[in-house]
C-alpha atoms as a PDB file:
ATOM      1  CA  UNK A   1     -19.672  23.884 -42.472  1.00  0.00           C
ATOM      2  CA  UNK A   2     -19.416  23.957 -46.151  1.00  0.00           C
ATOM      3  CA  UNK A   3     -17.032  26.413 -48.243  1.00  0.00           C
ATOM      4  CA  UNK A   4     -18.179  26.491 -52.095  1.00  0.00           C
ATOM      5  CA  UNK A   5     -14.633  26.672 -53.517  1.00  0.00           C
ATOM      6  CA  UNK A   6     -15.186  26.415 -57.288  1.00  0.00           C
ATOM      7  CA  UNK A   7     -18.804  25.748 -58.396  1.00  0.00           C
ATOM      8  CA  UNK A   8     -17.674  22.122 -58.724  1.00  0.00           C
ATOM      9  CA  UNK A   9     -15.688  21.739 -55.559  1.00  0.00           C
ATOM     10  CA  UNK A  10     -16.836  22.267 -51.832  1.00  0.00           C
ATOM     11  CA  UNK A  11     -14.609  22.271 -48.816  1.00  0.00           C
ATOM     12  CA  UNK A  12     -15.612  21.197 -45.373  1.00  0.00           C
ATOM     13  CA  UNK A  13     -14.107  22.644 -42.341  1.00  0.00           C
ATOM     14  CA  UNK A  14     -15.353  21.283 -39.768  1.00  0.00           C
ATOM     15  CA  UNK A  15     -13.075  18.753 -37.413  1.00  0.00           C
ATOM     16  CA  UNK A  16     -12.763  15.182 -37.335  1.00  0.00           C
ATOM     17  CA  UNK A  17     -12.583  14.372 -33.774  1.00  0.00           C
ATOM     18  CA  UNK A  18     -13.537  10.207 -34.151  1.00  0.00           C
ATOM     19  CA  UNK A  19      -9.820   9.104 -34.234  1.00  0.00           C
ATOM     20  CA  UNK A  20      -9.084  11.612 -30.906  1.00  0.00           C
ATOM     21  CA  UNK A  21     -11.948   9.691 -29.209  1.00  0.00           C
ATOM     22  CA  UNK A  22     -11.256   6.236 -30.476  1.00  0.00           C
ATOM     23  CA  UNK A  23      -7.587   7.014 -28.745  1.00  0.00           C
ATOM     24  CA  UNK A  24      -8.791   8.684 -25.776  1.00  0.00           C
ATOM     25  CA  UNK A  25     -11.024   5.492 -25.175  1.00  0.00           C
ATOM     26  CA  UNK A  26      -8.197   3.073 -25.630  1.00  0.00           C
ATOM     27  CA  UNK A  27      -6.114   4.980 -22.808  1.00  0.00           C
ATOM     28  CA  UNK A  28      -9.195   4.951 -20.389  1.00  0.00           C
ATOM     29  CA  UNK A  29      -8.926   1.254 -20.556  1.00  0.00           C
ATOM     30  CA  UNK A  30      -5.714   1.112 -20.075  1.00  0.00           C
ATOM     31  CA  UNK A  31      -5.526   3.444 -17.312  1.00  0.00           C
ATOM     32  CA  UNK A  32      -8.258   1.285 -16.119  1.00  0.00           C
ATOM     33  CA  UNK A  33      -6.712  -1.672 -16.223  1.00  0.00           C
ATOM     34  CA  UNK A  34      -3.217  -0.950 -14.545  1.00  0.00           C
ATOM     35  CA  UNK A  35      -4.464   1.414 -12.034  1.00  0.00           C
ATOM     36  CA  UNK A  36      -5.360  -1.575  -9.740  1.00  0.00           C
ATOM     37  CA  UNK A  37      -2.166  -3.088 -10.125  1.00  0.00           C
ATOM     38  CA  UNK A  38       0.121  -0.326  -9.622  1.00  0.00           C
ATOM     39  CA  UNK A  39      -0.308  -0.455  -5.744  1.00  0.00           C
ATOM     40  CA  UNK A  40      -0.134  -4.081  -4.433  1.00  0.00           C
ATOM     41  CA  UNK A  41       0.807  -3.634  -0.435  1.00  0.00           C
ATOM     42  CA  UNK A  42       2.134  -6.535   1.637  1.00  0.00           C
ATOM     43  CA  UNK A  43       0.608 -10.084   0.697  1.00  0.00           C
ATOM     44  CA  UNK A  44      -0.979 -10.930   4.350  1.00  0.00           C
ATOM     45  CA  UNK A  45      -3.960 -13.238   4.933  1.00  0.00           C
ATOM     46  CA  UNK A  46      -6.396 -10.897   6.902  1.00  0.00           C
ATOM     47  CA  UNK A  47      -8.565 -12.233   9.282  1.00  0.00           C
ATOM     48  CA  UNK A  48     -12.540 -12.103   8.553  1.00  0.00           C
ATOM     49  CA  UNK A  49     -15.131  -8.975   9.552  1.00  0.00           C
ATOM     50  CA  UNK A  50     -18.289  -7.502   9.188  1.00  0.00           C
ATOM     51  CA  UNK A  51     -17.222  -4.077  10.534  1.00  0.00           C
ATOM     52  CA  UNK A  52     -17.465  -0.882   8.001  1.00  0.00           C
ATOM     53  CA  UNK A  53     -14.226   0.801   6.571  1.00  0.00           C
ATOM     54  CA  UNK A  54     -13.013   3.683   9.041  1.00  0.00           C
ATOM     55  CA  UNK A  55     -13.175   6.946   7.228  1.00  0.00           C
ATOM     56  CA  UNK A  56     -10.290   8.232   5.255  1.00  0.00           C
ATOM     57  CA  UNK A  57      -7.810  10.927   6.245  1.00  0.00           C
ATOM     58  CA  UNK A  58      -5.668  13.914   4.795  1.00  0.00           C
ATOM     59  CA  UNK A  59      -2.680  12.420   5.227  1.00  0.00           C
ATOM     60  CA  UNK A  60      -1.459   9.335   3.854  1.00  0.00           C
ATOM     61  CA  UNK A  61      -1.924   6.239   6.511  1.00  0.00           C
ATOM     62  CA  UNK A  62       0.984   4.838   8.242  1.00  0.00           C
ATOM     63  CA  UNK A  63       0.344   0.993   7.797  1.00  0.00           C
ATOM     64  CA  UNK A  64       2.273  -1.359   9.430  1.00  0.00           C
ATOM     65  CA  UNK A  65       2.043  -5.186   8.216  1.00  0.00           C
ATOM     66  CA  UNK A  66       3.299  -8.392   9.962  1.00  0.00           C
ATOM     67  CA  UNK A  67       3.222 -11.805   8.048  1.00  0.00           C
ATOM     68  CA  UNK A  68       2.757 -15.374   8.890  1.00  0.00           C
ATOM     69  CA  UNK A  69       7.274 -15.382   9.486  1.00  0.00           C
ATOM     70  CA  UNK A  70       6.893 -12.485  11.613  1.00  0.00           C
ATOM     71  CA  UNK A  71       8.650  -9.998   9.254  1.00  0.00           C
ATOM     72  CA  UNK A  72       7.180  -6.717   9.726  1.00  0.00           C
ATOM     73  CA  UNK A  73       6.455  -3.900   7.111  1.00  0.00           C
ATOM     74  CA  UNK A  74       5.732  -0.645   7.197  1.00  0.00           C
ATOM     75  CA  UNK A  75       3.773   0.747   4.472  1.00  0.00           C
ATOM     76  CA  UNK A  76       5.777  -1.547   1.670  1.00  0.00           C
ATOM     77  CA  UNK A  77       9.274  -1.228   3.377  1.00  0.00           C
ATOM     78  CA  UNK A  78      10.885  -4.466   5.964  1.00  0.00           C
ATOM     79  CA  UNK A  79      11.771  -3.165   8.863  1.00  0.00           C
ATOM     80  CA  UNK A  80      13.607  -5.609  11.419  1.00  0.00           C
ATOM     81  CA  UNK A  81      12.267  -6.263  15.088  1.00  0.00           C
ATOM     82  CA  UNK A  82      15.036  -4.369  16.627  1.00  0.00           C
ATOM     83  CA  UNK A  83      14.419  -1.391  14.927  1.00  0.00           C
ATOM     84  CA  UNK A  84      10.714  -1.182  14.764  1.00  0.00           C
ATOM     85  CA  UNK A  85      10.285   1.096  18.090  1.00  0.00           C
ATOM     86  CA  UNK A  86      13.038   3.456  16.546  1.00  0.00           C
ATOM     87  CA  UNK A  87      11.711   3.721  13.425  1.00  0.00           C
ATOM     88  CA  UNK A  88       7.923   4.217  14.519  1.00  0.00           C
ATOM     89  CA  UNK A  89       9.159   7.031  16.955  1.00  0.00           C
ATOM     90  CA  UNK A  90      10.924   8.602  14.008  1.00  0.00           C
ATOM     91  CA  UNK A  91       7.860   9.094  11.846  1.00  0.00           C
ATOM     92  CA  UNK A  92       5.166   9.616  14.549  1.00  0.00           C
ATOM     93  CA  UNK A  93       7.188  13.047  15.755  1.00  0.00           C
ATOM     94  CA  UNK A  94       6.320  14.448  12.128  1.00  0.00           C
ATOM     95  CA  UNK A  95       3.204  13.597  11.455  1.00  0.00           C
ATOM     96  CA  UNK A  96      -0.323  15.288  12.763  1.00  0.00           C
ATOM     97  CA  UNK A  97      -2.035  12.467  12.141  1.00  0.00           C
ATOM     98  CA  UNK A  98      -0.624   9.763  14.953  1.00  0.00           C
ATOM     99  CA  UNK A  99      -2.587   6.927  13.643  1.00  0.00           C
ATOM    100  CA  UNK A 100      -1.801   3.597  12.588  1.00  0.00           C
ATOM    101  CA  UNK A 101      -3.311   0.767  10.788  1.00  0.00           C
ATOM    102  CA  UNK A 102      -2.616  -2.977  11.835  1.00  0.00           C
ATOM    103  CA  UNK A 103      -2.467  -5.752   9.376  1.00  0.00           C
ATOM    104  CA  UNK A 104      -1.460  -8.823  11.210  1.00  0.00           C
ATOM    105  CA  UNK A 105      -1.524 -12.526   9.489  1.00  0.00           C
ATOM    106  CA  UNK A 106      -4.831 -14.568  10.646  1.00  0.00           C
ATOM    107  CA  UNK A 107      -2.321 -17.440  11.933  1.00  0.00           C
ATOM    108  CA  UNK A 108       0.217 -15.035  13.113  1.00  0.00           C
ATOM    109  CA  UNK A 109       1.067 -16.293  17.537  1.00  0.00           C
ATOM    110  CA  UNK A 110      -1.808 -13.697  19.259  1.00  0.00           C
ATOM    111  CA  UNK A 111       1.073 -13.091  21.699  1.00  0.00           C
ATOM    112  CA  UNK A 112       2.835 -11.134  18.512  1.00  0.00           C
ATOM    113  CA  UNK A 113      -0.033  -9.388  17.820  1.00  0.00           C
ATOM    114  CA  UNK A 114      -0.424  -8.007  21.645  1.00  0.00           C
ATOM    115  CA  UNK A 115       2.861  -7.043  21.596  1.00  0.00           C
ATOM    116  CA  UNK A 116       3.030  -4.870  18.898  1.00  0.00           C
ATOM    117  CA  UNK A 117       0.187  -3.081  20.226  1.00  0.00           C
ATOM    118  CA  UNK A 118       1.611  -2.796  23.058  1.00  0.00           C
ATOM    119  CA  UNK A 119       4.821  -0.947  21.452  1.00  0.00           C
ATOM    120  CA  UNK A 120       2.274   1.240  19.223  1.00  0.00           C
ATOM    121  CA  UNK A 121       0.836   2.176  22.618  1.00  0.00           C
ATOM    122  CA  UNK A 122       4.094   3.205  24.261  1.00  0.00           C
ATOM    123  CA  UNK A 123       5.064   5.206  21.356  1.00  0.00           C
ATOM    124  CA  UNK A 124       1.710   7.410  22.072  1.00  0.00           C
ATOM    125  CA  UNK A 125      -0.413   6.171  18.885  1.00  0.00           C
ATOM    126  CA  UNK A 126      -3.987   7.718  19.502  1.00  0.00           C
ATOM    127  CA  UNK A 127      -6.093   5.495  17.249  1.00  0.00           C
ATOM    128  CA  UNK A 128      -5.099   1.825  16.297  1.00  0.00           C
ATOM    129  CA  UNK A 129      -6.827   0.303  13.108  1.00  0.00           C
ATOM    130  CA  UNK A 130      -7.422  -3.461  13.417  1.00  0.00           C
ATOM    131  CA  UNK A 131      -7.417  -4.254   8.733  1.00  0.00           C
ATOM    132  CA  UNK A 132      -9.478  -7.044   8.664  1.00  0.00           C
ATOM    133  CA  UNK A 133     -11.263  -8.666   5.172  1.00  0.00           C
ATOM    134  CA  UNK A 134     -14.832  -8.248   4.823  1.00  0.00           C
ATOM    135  CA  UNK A 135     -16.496 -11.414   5.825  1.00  0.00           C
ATOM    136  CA  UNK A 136     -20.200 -11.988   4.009  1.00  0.00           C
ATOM    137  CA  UNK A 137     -22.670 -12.370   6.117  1.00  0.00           C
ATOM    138  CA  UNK A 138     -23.242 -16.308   6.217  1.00  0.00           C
ATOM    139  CA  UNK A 139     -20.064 -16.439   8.972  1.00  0.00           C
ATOM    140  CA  UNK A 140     -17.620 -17.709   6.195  1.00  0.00           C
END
């Protein structure tokens, strides 16, 4: 909108709103780009699937990750062996949700694998989550 202000001058009043956009654009992009990074999880190679993603809950998931040297994780933090059943009990009293995702190593001993489900099942876990990789269709 134009203001005469003399009957040489006019004045425009009207905002310039090109440099907010050019720097709301540049922090989109960079949102966009470290989003993805911020949350890493445990580096385990997961073994191969065609099965769909179960569906999400309220709650944030309990995860609990074993790698190729047996260490176990849960969520991002090491737990040792030994203290595993403890620890499990400890946060499965609190929480509604008493489900747990697996994420075992593809060349982890099966035997480890059976027994930690086994422990999950004595600690009255309802629903076990088997994370597995999506595998195309072609059986790579």
């Amino acid at each position: 909108m134009a203001v005469k202000i003399d009957d040489d001058i006019e004045a425009y009043s009207d905002i310039n709103v090109t440099p907010l956009v050019d720097v709301m654009l540049v922090l989109l992009i960079i949102f966009m780009v470290t989003a993805p990074l911020l949350h890493q999880g445990v580096e385990v190679k997961l073994p191969k699937s065609v099965s769909q993603n179960l569906p999400t809950t309220p709650e944030d998931p309990l995860i609990l990750s074993i790698t190729r040297k047996e260490v176990y994780y849960l969520n991002e933090t090491p737990i040792p062996k030994q203290q595993l059943r403890d620890r499990l009990k400890l946060i499965l009293k609190n929480r509604k949700d008493r489900s747990v995702y697996l994420k075992a190593d593809r060349n982890l001993p099966y035997g480890v694998v059976v027994e930690t489900m086994d422990v999950l099942n004595r600690l009255g876990v309802e629903s076990l989550g088997m994370v597995t990789e999506l595998r195309s269709e072609k059986g790579q």
